[in-house]
C-alpha atoms as a PDB file:
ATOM      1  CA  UNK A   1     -14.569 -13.164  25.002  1.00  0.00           C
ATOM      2  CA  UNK A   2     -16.574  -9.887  24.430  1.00  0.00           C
ATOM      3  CA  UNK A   3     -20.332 -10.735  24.621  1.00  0.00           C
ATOM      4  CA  UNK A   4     -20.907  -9.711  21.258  1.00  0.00           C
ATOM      5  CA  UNK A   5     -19.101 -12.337  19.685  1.00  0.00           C
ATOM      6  CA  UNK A   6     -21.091 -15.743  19.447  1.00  0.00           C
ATOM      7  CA  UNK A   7     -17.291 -17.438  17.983  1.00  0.00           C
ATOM      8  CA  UNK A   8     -13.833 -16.423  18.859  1.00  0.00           C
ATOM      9  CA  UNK A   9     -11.215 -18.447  18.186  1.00  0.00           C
ATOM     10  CA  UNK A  10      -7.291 -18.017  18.907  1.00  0.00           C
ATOM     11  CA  UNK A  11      -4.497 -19.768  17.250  1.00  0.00           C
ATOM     12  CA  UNK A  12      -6.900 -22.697  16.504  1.00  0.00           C
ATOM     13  CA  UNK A  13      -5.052 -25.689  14.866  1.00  0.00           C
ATOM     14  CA  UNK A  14      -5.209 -29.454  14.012  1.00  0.00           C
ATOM     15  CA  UNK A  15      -3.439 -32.117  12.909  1.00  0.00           C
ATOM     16  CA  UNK A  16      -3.663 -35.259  11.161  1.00  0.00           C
ATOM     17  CA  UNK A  17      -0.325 -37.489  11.652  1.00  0.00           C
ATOM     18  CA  UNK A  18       2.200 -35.248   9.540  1.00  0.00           C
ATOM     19  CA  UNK A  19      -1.141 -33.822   8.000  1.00  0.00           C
ATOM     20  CA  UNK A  20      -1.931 -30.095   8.929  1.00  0.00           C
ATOM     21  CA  UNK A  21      -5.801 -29.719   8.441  1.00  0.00           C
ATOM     22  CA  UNK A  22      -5.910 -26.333   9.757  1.00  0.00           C
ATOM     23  CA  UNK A  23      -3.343 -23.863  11.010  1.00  0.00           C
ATOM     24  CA  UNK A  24      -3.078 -21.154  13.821  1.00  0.00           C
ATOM     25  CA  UNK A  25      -7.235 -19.927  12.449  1.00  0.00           C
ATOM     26  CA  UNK A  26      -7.876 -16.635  14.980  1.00  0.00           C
ATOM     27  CA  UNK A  27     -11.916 -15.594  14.225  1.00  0.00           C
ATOM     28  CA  UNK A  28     -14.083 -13.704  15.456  1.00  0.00           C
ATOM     29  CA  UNK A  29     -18.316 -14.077  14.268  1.00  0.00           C
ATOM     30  CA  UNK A  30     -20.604 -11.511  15.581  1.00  0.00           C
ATOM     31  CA  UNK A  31     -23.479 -12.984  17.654  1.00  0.00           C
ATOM     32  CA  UNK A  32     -26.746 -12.445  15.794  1.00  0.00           C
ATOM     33  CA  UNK A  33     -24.787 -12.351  12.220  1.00  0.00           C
ATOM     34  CA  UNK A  34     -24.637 -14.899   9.042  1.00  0.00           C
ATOM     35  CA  UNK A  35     -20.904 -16.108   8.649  1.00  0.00           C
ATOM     36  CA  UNK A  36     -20.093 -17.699   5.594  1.00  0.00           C
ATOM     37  CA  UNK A  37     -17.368 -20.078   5.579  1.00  0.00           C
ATOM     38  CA  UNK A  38     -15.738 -20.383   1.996  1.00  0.00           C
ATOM     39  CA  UNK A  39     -12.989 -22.657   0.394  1.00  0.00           C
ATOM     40  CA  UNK A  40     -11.868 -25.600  -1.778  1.00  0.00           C
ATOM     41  CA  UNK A  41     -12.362 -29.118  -1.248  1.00  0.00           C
ATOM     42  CA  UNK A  42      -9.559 -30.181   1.378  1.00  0.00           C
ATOM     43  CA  UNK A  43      -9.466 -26.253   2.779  1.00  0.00           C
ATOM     44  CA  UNK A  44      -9.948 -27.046   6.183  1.00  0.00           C
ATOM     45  CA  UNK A  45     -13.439 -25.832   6.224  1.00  0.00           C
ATOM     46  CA  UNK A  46     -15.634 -29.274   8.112  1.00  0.00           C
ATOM     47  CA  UNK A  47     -12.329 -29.414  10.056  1.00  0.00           C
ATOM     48  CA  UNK A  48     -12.694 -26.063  11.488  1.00  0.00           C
ATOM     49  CA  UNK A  49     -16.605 -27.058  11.879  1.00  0.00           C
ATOM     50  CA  UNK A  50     -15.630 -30.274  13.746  1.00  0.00           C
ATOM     51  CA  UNK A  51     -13.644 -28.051  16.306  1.00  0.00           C
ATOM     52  CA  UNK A  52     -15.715 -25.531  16.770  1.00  0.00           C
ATOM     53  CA  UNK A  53     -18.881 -28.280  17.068  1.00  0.00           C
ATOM     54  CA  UNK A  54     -16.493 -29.973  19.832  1.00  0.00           C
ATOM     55  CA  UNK A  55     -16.768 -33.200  17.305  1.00  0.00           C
ATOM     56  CA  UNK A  56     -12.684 -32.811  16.990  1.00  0.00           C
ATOM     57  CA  UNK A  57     -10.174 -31.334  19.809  1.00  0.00           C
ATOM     58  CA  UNK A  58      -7.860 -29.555  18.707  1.00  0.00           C
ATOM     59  CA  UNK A  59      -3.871 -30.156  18.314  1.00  0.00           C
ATOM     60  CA  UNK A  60      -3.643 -26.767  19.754  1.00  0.00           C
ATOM     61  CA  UNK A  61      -5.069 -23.063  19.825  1.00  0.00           C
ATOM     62  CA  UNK A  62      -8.160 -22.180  21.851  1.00  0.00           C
ATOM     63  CA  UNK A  63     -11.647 -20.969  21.183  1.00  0.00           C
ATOM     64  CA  UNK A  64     -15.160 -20.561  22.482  1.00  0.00           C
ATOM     65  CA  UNK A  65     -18.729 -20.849  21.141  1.00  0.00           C
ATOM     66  CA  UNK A  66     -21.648 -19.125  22.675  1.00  0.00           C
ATOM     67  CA  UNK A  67     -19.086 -17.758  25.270  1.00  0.00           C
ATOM     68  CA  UNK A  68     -18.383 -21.408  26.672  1.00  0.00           C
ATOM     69  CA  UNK A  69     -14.668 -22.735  25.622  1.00  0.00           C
ATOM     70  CA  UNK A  70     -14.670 -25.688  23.349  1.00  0.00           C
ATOM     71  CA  UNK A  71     -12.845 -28.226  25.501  1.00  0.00           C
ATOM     72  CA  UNK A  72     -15.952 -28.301  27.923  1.00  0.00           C
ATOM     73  CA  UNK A  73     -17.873 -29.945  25.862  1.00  0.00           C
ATOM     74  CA  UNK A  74     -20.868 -30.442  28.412  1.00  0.00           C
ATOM     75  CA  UNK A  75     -21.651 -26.658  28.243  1.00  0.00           C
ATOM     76  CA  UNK A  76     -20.969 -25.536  24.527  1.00  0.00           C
ATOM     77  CA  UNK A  77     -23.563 -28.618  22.524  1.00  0.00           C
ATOM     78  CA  UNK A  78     -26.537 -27.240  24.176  1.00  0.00           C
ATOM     79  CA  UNK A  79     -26.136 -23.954  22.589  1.00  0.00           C
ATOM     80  CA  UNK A  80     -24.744 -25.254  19.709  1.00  0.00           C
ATOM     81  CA  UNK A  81     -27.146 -26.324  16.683  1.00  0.00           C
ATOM     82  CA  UNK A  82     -24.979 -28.539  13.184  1.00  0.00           C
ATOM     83  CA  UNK A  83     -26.114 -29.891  10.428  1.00  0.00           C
ATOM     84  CA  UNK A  84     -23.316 -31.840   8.454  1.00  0.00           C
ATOM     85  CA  UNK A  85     -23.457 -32.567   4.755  1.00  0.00           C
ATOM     86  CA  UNK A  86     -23.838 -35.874   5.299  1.00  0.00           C
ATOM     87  CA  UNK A  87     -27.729 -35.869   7.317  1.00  0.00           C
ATOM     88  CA  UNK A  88     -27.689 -37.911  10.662  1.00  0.00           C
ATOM     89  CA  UNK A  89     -30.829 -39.511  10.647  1.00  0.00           C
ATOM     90  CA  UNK A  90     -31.725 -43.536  11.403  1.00  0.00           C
ATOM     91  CA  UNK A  91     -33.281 -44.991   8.856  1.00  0.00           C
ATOM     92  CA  UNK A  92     -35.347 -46.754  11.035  1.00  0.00           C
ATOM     93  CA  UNK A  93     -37.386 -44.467  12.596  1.00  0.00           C
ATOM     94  CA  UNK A  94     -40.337 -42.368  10.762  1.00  0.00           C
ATOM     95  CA  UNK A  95     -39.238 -38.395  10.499  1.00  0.00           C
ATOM     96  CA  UNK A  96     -41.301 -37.920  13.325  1.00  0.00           C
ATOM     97  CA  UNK A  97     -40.185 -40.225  15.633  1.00  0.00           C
ATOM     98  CA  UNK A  98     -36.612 -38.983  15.068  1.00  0.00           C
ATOM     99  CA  UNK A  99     -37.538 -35.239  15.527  1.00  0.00           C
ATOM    100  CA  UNK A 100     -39.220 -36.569  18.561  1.00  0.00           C
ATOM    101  CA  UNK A 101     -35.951 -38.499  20.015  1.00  0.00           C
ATOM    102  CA  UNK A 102     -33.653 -35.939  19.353  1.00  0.00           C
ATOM    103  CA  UNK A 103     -36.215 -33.482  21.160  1.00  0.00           C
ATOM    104  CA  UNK A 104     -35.935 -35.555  24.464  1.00  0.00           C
ATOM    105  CA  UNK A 105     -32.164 -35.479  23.577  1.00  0.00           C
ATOM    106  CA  UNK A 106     -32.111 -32.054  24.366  1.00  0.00           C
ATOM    107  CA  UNK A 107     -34.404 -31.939  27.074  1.00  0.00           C
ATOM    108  CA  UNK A 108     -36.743 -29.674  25.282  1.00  0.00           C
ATOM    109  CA  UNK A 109     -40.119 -30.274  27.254  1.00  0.00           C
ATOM    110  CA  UNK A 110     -42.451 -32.656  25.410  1.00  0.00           C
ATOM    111  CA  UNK A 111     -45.237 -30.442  24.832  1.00  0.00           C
ATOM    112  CA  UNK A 112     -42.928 -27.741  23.667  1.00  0.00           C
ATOM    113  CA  UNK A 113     -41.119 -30.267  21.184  1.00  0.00           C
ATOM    114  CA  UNK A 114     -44.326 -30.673  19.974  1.00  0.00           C
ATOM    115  CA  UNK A 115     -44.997 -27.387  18.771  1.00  0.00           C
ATOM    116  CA  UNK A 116     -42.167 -27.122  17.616  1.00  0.00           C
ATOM    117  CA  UNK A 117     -41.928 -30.165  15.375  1.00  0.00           C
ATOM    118  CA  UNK A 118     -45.796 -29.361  14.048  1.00  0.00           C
ATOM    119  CA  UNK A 119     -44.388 -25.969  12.972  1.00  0.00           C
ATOM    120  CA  UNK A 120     -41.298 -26.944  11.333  1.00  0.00           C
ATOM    121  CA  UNK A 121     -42.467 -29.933   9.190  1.00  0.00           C
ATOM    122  CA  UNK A 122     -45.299 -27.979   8.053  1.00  0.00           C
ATOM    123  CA  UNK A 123     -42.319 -25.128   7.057  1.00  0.00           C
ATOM    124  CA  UNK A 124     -40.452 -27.743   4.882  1.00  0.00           C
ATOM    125  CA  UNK A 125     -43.660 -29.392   3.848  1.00  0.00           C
ATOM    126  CA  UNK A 126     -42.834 -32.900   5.372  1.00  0.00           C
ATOM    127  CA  UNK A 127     -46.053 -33.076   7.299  1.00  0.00           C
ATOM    128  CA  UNK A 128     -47.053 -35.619   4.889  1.00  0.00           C
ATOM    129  CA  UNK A 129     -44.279 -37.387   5.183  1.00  0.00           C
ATOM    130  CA  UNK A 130     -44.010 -37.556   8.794  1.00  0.00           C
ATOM    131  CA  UNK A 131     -45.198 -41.062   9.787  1.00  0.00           C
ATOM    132  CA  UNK A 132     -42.851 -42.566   7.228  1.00  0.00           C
ATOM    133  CA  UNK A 133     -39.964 -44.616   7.803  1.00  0.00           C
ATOM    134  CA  UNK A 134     -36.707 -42.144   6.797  1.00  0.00           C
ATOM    135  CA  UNK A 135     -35.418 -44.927   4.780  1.00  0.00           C
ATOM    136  CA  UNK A 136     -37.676 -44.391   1.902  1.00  0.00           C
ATOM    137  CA  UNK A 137     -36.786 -40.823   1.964  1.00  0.00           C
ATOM    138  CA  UNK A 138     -35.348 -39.039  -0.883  1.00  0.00           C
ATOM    139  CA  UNK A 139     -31.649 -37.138  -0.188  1.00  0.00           C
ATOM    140  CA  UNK A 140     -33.420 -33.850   0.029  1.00  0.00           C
ATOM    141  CA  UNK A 141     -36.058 -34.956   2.282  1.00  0.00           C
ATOM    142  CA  UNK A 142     -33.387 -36.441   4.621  1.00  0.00           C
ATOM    143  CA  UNK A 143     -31.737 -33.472   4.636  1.00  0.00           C
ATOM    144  CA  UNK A 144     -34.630 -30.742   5.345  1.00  0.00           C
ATOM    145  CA  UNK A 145     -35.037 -33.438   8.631  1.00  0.00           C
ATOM    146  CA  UNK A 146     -31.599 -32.911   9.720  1.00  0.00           C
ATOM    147  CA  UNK A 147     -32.064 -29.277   9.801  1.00  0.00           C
ATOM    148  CA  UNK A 148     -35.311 -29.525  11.446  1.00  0.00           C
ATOM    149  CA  UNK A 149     -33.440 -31.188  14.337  1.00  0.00           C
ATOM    150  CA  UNK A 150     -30.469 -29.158  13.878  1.00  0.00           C
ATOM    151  CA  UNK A 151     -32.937 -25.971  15.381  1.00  0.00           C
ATOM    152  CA  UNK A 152     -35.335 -27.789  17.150  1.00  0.00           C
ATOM    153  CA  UNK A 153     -34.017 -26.628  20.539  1.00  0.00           C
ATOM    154  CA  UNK A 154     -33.485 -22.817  18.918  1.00  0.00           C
ATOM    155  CA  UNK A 155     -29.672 -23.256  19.284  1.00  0.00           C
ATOM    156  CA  UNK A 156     -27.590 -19.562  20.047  1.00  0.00           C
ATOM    157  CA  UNK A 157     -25.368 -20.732  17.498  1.00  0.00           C
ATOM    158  CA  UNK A 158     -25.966 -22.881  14.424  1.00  0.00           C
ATOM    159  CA  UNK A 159     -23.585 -24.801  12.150  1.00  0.00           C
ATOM    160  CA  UNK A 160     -24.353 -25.904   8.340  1.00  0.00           C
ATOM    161  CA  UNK A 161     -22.382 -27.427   6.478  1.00  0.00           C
ATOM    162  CA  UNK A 162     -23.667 -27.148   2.488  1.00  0.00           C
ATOM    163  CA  UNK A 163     -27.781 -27.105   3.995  1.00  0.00           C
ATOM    164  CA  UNK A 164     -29.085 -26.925   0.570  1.00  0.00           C
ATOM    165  CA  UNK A 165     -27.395 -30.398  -0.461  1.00  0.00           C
ATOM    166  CA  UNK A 166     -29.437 -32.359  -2.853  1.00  0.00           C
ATOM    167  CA  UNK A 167     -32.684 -30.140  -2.068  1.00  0.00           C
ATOM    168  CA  UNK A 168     -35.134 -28.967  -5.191  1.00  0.00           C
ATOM    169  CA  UNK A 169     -34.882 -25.338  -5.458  1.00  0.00           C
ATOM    170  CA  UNK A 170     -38.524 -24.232  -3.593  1.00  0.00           C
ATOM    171  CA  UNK A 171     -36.705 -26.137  -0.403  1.00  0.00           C
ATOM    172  CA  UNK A 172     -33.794 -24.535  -0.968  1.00  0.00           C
ATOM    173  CA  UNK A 173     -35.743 -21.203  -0.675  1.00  0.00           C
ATOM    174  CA  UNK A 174     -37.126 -21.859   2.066  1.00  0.00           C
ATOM    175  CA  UNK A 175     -34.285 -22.858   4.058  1.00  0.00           C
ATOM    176  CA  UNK A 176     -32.491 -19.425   2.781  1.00  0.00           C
ATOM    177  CA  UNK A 177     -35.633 -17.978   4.287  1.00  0.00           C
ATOM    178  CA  UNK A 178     -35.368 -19.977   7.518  1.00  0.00           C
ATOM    179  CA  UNK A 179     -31.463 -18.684   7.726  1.00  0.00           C
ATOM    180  CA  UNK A 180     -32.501 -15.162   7.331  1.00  0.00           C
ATOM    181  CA  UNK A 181     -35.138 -15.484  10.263  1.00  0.00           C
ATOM    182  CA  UNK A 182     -32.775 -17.252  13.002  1.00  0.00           C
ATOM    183  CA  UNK A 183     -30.310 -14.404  12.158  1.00  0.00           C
ATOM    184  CA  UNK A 184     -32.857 -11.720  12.468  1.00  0.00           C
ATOM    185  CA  UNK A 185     -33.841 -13.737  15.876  1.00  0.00           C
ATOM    186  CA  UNK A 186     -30.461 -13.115  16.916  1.00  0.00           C
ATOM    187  CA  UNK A 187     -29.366 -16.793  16.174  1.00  0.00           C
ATOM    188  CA  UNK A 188     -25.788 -16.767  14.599  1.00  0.00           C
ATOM    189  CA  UNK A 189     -25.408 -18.738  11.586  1.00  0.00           C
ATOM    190  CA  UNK A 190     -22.027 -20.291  10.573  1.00  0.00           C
ATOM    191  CA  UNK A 191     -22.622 -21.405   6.809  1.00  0.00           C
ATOM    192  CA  UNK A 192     -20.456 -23.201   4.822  1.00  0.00           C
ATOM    193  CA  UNK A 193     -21.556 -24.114   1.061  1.00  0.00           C
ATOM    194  CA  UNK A 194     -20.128 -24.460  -2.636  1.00  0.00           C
ATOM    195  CA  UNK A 195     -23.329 -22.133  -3.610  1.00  0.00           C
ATOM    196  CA  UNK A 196     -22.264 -18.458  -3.271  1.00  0.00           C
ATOM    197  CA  UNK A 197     -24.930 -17.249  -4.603  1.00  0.00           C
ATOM    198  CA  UNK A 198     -26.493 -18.416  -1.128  1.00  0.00           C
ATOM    199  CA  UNK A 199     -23.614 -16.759   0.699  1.00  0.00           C
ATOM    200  CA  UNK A 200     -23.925 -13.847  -1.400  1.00  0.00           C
ATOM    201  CA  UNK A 201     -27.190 -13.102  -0.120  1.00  0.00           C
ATOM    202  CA  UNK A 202     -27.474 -14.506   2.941  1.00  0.00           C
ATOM    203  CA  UNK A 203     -23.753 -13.514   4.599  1.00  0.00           C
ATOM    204  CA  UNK A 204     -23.152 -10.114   6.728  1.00  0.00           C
ATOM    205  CA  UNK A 205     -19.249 -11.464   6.740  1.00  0.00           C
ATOM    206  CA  UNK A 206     -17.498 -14.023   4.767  1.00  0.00           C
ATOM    207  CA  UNK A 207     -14.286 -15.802   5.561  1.00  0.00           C
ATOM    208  CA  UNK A 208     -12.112 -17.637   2.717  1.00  0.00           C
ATOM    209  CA  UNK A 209     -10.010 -20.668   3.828  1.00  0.00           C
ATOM    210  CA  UNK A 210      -7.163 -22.190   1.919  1.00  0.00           C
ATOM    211  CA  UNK A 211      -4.883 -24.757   2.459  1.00  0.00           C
ATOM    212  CA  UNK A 212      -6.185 -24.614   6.144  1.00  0.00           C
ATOM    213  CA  UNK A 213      -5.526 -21.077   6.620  1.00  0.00           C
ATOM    214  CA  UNK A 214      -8.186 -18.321   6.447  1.00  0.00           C
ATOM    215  CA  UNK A 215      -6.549 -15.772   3.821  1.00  0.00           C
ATOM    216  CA  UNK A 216      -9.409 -13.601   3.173  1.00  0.00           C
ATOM    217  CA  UNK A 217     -12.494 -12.068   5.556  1.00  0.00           C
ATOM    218  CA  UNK A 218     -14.829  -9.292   4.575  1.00  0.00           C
ATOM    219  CA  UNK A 219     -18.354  -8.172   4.059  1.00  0.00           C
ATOM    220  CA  UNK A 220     -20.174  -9.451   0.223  1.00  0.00           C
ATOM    221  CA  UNK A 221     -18.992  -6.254  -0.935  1.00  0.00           C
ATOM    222  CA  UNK A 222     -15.213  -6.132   0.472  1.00  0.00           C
ATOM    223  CA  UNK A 223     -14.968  -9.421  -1.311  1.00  0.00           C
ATOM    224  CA  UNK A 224     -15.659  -8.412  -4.233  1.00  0.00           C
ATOM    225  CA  UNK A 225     -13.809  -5.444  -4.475  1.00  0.00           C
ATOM    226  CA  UNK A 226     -10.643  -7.790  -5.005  1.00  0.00           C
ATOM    227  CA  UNK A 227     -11.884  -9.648  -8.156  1.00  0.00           C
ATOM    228  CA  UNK A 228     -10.332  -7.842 -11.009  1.00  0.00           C
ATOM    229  CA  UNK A 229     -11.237  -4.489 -11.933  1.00  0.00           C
ATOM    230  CA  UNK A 230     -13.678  -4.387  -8.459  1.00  0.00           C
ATOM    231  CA  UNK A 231     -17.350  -5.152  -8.711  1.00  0.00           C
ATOM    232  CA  UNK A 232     -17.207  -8.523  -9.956  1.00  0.00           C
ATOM    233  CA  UNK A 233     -18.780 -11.160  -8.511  1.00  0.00           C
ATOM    234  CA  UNK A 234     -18.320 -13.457  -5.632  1.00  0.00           C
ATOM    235  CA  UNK A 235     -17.449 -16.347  -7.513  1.00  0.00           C
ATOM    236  CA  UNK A 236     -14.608 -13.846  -9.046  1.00  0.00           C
ATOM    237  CA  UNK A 237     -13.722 -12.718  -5.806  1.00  0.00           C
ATOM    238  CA  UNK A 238     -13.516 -16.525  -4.441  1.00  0.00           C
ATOM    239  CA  UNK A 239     -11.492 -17.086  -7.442  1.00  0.00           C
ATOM    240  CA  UNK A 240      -9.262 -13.938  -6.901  1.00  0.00           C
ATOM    241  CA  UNK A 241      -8.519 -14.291  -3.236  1.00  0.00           C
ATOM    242  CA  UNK A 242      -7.373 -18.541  -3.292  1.00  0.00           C
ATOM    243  CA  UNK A 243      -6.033 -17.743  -6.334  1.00  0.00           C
ATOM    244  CA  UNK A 244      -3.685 -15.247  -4.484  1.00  0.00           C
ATOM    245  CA  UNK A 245      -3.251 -17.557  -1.829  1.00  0.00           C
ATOM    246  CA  UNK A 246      -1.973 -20.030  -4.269  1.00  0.00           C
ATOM    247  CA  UNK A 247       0.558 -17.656  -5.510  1.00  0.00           C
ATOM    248  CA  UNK A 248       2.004 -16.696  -1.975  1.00  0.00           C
ATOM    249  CA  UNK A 249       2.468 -20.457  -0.709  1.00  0.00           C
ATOM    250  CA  UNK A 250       4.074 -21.052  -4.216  1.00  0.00           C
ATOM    251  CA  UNK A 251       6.620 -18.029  -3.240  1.00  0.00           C
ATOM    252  CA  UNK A 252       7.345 -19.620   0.214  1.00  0.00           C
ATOM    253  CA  UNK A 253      11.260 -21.266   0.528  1.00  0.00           C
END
């Protein structure tokens, strides 16, 4: 794996029962880059996450994250930052006390974690929210904590899956702002969301999965070159490019 890629993957494949989730996926994301990860429901898109996250092993196919391979799973989550759609957070505990246990989780030193969790909560404006239990936390609260401990131990490579979820739209600026800044940091993002606008702006590469198969990857502007007539949008490109891949599997014996 060339240093310069923060994700390669080679053949990468699972299955469910008869059920093929995703097939034979090769990819390569730059390391310091914005990857968006596009598709339909059912594309193979959290899949693909799960693998590369080491959450799911793989029928077959290889790959490595942050230059470690993905069956070694004791030296690729320490590099490795997610945040799912679904927010893992306890209930139970106040938003601090759960930024504060998932610090010690990754061994980042206490006074360090700290910092750190001063900084961010005052970023996402949950400072005054902090010493409340996360049960009585709205959706979009919940899920501007999960990213908060999703890059609390400034991961080399970080996984969303739809991080705007259920967040008011000054939240959801700010954690378009917060992408932008780990990718300038050299941080590689791997983003998956229904909002292309967000991809739009925030992606230097986008890859379009269908039917578990990635049947398009470009820059923004490639994309959109193969809507109709060329400098359409990337909602006409999305629909262009699946649209084609619906036409090709229909064609196949």
């Amino acid at each position: 794996m060339s240093p310069s890629l923060a994700i390669a993957a080679d053949g990468l494949a699972k299955r469910f029962g008869s059920d093929v989730a995703v097939s034979g996926l090769d990819l390569e994301v730059a390391a310091g880059t914005v990857y968006g990860f596009l598709g339909p429901n059912g594309a193979g898109k959290t899949t693909t996450i799960g693998m590369l996250t080491t959450l799911l092993r793989p029928s077959s196919g290889t790959a490595r994250v942050a230059g470690y391979p993905i069956d070694d799973r004791k030296t690729v989550t320490p590099h490795v930052g997610y945040l799912p759609e679904t927010p893992p957070v306890y209930d139970e505990l106040t938003g601090r006390e759960q930024l504060e246990y998932v610090a010690a989780l990754r061994d980042v030193p206490e006074a360090e974690a700290s910092a750190r969790i001063e900084s961010l909560l005052s970023r996402f404006d949950l400072v005054d929210d902090a010493d409340k239990r996360i049960g009585a936390y709205s959706k979009g609260m919940k899920q501007k904590t999960a990213l908060v401990q999703a890059i609390l131990h400034e991961p080399a490579v970080l996984f969303l899956d739809e991080p705007t979820s259920g967040l008011d739209p000054r939240a959801a600026r700010t954690v378009r702002e917060v992408v932008a800044e780990l990718a300038a940091g050299e941080t590689t993002v791997f983003l998956s969301t229904h909002i292309l606008p967000v991809v739009d702006e925030l992606a230097d590469e986008i890859g379009v999965m269908f039917e578990g198969e990635l049947v398009a990857e470009g820059t923004p502007t490639e994309l959109k070159q193969r809507a109709e007539g060329g400098g359409g949008t990337l909602e006409d490109a999305f629909l262009a490019v699946t649209d084609e891949a619906d036409v090709r599997a229909a064609r196949e014996p």
